[in-house]
PDB file of N, CA and C in Angstrom:
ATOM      1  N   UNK A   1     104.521  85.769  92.425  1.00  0.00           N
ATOM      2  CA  UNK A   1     103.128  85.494  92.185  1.00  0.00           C
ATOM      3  C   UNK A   1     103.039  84.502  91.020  1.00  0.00           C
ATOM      4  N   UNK A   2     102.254  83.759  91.185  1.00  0.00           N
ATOM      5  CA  UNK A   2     101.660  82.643  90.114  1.00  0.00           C
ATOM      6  C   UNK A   2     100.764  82.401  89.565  1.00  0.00           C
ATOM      7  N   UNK A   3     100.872  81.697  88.298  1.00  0.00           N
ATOM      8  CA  UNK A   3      99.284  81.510  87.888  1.00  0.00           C
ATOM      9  C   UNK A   3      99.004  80.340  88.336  1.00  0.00           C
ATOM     10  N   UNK A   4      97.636  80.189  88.691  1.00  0.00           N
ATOM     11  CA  UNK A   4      96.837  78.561  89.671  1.00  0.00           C
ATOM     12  C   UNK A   4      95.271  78.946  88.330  1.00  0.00           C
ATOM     13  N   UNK A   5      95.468  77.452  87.945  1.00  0.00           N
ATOM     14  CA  UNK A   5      93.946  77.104  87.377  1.00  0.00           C
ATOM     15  C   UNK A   5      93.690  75.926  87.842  1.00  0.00           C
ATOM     16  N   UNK A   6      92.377  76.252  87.917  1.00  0.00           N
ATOM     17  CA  UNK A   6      91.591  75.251  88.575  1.00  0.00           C
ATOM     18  C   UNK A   6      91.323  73.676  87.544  1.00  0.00           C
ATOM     19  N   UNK A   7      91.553  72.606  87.853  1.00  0.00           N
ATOM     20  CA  UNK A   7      91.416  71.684  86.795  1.00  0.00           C
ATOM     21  C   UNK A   7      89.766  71.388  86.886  1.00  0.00           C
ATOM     22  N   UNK A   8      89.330  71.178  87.969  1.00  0.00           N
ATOM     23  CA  UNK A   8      87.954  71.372  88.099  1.00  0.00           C
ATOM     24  C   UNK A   8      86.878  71.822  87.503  1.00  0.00           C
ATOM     25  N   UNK A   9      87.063  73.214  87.796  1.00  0.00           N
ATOM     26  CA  UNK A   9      85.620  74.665  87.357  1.00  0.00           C
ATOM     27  C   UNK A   9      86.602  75.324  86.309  1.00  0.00           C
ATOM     28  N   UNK A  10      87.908  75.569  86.054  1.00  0.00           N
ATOM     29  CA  UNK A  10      88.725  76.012  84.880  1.00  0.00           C
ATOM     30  C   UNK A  10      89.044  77.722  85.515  1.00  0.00           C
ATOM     31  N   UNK A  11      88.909  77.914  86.404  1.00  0.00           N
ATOM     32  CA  UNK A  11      89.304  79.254  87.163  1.00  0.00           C
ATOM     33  C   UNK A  11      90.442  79.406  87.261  1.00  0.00           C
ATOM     34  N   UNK A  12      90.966  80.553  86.688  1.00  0.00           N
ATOM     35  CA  UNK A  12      92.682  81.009  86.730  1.00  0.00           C
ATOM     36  C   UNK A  12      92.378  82.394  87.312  1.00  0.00           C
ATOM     37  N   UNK A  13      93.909  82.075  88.334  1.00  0.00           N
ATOM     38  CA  UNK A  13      93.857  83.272  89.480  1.00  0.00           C
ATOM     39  C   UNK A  13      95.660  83.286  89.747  1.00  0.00           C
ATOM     40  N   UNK A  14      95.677  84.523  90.141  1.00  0.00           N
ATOM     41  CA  UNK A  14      97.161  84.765  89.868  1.00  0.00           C
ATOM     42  C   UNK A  14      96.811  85.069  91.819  1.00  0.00           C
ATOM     43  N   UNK A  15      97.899  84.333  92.563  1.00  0.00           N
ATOM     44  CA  UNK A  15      98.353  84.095  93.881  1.00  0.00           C
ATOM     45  C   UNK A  15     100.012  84.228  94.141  1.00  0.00           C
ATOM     46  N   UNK A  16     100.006  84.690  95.320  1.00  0.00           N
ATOM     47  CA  UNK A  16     101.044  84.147  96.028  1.00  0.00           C
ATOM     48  C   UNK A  16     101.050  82.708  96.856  1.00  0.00           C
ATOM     49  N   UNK A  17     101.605  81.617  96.513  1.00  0.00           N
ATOM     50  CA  UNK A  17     100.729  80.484  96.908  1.00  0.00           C
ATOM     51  C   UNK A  17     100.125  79.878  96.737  1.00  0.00           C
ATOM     52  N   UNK A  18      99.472  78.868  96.696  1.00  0.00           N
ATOM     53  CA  UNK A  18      98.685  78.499  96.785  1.00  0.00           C
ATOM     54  C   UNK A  18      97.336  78.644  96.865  1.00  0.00           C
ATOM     55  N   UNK A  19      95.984  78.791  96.261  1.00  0.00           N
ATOM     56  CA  UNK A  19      94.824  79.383  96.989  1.00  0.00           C
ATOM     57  C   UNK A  19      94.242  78.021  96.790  1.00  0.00           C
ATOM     58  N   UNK A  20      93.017  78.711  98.105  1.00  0.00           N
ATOM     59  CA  UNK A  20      92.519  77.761  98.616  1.00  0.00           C
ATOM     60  C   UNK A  20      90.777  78.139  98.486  1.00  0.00           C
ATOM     61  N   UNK A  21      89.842  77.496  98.581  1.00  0.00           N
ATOM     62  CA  UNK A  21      88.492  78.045  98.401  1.00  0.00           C
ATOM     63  C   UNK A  21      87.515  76.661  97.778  1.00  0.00           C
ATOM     64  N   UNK A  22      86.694  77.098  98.069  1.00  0.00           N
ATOM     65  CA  UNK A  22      85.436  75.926  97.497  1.00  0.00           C
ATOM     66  C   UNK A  22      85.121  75.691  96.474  1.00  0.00           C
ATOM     67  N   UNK A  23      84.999  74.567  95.414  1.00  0.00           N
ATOM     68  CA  UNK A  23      84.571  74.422  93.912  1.00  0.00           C
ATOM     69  C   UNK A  23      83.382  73.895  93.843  1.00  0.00           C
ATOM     70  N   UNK A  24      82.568  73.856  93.485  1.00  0.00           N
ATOM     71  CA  UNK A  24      81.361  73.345  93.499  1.00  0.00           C
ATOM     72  C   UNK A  24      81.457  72.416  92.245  1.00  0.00           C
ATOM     73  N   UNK A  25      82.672  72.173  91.440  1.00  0.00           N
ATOM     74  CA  UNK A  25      82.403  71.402  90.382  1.00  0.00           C
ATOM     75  C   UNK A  25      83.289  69.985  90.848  1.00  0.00           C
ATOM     76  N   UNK A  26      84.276  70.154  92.018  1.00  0.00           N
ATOM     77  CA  UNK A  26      85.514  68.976  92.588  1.00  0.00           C
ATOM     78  C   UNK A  26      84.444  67.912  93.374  1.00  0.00           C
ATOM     79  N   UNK A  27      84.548  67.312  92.788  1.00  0.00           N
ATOM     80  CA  UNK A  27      84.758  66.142  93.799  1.00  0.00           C
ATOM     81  C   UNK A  27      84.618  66.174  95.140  1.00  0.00           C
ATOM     82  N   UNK A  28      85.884  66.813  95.429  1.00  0.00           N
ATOM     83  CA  UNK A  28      86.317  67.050  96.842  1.00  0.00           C
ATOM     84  C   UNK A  28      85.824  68.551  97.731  1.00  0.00           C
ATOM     85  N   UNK A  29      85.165  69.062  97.010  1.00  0.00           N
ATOM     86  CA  UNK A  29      84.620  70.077  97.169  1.00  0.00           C
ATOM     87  C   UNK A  29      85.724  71.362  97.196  1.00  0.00           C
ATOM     88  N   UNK A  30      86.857  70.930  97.239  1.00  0.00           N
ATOM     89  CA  UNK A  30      87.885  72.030  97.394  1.00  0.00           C
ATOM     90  C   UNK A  30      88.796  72.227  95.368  1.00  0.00           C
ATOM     91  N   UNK A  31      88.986  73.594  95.140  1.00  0.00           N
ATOM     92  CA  UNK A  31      89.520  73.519  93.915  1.00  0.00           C
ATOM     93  C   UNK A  31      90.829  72.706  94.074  1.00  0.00           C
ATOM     94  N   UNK A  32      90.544  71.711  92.690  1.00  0.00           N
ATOM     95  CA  UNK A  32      91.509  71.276  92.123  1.00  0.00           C
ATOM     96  C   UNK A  32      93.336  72.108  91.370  1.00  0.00           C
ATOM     97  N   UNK A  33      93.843  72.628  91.812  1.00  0.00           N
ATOM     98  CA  UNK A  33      94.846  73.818  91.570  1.00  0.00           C
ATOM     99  C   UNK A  33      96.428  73.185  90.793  1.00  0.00           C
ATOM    100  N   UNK A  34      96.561  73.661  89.853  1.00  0.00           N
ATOM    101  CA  UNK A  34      97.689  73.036  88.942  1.00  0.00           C
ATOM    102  C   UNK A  34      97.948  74.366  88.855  1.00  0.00           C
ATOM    103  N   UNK A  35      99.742  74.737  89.485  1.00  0.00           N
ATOM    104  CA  UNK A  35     100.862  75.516  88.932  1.00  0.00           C
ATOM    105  C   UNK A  35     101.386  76.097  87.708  1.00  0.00           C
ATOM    106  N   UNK A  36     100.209  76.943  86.887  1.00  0.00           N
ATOM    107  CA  UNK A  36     101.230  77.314  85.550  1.00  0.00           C
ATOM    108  C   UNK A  36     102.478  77.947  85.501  1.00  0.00           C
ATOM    109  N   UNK A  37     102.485  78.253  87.029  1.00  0.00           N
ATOM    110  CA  UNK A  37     104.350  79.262  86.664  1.00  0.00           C
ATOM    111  C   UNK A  37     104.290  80.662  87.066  1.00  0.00           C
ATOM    112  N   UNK A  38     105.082  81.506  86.932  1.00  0.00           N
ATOM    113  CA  UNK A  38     104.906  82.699  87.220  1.00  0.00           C
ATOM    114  C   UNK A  38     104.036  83.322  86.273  1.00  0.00           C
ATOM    115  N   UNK A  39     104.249  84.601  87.127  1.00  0.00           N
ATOM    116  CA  UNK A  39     103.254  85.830  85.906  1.00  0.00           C
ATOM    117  C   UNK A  39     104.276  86.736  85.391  1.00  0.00           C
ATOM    118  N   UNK A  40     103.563  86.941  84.334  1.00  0.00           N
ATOM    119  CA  UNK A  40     104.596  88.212  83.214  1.00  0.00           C
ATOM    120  C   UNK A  40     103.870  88.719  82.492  1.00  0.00           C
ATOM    121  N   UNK A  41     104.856  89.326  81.221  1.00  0.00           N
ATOM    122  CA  UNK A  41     104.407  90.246  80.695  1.00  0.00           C
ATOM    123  C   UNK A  41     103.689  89.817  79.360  1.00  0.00           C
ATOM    124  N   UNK A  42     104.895  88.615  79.176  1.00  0.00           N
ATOM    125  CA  UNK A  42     104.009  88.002  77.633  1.00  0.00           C
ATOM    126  C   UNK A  42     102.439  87.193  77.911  1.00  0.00           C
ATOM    127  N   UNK A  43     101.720  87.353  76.845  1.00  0.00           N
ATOM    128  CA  UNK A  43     100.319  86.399  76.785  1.00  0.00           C
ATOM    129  C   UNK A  43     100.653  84.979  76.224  1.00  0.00           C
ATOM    130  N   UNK A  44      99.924  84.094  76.939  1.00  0.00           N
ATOM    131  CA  UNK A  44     100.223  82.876  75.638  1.00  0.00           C
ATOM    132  C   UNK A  44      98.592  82.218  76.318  1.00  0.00           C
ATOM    133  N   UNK A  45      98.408  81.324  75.193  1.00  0.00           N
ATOM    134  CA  UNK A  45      96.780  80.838  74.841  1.00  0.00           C
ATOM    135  C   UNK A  45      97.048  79.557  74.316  1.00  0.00           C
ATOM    136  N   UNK A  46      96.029  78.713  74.795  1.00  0.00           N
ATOM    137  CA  UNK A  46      95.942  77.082  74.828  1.00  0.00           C
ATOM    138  C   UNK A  46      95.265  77.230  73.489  1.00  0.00           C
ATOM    139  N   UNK A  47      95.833  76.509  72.854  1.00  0.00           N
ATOM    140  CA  UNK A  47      95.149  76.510  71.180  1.00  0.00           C
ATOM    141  C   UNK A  47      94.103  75.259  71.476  1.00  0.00           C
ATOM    142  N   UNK A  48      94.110  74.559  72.562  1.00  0.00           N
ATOM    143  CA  UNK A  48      92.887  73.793  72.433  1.00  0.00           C
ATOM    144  C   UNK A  48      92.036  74.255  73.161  1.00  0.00           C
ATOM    145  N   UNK A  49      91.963  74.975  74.438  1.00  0.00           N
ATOM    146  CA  UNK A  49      90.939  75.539  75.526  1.00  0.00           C
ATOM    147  C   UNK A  49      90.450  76.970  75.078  1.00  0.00           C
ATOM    148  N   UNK A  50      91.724  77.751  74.542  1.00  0.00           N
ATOM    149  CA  UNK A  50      91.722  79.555  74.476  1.00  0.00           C
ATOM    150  C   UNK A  50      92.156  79.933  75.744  1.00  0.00           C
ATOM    151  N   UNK A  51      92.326  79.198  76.903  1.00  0.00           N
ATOM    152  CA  UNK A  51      93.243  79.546  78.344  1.00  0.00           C
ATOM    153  C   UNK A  51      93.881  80.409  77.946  1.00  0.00           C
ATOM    154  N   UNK A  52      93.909  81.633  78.334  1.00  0.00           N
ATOM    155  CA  UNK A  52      95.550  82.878  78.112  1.00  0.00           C
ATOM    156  C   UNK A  52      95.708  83.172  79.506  1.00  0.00           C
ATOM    157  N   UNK A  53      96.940  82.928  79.687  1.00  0.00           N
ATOM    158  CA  UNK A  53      97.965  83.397  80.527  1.00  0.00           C
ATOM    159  C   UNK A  53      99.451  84.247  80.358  1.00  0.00           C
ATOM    160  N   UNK A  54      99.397  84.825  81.780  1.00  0.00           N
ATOM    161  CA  UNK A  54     100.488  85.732  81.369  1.00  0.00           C
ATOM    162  C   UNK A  54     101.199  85.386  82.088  1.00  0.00           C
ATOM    163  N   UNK A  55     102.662  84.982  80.778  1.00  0.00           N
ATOM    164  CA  UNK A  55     104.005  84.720  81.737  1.00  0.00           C
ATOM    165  C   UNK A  55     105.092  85.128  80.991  1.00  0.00           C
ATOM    166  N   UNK A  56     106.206  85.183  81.424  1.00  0.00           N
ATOM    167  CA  UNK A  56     107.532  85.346  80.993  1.00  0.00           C
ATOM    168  C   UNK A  56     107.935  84.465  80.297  1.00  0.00           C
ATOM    169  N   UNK A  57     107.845  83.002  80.766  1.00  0.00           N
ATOM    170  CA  UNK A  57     108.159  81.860  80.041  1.00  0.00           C
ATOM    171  C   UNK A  57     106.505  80.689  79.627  1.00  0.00           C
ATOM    172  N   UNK A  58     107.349  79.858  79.091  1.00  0.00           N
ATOM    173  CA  UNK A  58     106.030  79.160  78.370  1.00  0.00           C
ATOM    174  C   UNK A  58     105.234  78.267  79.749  1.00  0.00           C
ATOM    175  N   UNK A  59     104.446  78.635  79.790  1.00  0.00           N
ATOM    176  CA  UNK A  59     103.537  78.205  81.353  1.00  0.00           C
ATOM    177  C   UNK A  59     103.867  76.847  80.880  1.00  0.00           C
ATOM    178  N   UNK A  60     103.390  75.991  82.783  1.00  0.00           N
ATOM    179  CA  UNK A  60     103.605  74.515  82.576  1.00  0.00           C
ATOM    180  C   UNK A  60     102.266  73.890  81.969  1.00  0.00           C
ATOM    181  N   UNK A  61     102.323  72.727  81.898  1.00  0.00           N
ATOM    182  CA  UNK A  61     101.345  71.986  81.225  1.00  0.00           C
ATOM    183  C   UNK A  61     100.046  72.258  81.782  1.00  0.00           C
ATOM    184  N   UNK A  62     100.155  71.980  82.798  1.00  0.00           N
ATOM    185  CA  UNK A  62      98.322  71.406  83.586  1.00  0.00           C
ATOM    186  C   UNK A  62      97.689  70.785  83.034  1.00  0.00           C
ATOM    187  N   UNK A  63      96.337  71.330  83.038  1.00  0.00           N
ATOM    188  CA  UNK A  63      95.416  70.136  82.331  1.00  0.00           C
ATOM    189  C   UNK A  63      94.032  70.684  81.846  1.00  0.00           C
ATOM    190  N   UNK A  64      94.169  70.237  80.157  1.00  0.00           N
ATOM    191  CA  UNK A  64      93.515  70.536  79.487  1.00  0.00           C
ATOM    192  C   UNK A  64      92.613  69.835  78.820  1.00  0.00           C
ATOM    193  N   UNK A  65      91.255  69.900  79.439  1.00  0.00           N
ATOM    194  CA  UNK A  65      90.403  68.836  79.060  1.00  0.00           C
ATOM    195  C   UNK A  65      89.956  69.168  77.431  1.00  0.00           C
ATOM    196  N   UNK A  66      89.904  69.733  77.082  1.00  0.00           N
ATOM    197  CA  UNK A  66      89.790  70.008  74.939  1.00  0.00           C
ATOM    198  C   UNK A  66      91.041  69.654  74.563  1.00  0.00           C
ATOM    199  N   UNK A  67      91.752  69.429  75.039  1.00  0.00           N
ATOM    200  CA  UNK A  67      93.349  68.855  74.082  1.00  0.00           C
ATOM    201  C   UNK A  67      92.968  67.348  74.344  1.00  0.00           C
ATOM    202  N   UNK A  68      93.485  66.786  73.123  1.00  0.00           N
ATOM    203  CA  UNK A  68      93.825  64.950  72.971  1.00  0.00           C
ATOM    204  C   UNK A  68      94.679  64.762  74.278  1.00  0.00           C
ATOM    205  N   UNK A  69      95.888  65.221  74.430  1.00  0.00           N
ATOM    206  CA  UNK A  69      96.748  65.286  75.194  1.00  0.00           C
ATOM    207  C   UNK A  69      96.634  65.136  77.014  1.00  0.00           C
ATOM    208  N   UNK A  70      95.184  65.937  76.904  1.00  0.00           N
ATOM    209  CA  UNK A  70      95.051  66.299  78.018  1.00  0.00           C
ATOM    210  C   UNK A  70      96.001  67.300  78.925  1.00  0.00           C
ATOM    211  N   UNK A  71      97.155  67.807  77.696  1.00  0.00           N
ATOM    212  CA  UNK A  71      97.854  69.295  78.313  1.00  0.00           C
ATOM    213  C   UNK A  71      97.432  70.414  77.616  1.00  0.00           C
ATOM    214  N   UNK A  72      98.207  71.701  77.878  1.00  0.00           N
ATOM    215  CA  UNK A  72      97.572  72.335  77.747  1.00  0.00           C
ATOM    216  C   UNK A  72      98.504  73.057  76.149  1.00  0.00           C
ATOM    217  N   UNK A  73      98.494  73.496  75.079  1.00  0.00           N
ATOM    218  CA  UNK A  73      99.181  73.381  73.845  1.00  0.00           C
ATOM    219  C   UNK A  73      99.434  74.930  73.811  1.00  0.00           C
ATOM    220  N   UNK A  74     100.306  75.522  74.854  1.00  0.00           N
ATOM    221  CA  UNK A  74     100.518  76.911  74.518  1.00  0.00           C
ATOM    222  C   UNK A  74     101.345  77.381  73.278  1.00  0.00           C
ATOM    223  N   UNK A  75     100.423  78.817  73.076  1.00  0.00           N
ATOM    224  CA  UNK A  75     101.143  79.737  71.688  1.00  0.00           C
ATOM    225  C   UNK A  75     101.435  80.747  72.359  1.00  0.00           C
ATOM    226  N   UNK A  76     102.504  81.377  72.199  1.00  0.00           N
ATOM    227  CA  UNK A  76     102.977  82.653  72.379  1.00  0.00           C
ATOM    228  C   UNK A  76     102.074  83.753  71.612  1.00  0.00           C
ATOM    229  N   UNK A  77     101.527  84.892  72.021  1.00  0.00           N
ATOM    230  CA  UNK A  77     100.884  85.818  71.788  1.00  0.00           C
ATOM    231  C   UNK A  77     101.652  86.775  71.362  1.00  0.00           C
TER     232      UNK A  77
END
């Protein structure tokens, strides 16, 4: 299982897969979905968004519209 946030509407949902569903904030009308990685036990939090996710390892980047960077600046919890 994985974590999927939406780059779009900012919706994080833990899947097997891929999910799929309607955004009303895309463009494309379908959510925008960036791969943070698996799920676990540790918390970690975007010091520029407050995003917390739970993983084992340090989630991947995605995309973080409050960071300069435009990634996402995880802290271990």
């Amino acid at each position: 299982m994985n974590n999927f946030h939406c780059k779009a509407c900012g919706l994080l949902v833990k899947h097997n897969g891929r999910p799929t569903g309607h955004c009303d904030k895309s463009g494309s009308g379908n959510h925008d979905w960036k791969d943070l990685g698996e799920v676990g036990d540790t918390t970690y939090k975007c010091k520029a968004c407050g995003l917390m996710v739970d993983s084992d390892t340090r989630p991947n980047n995605g995309y973080c519209e409050d960071s300069g960077s435009k990634n996402h600046q995880w802290e271990k919890l």
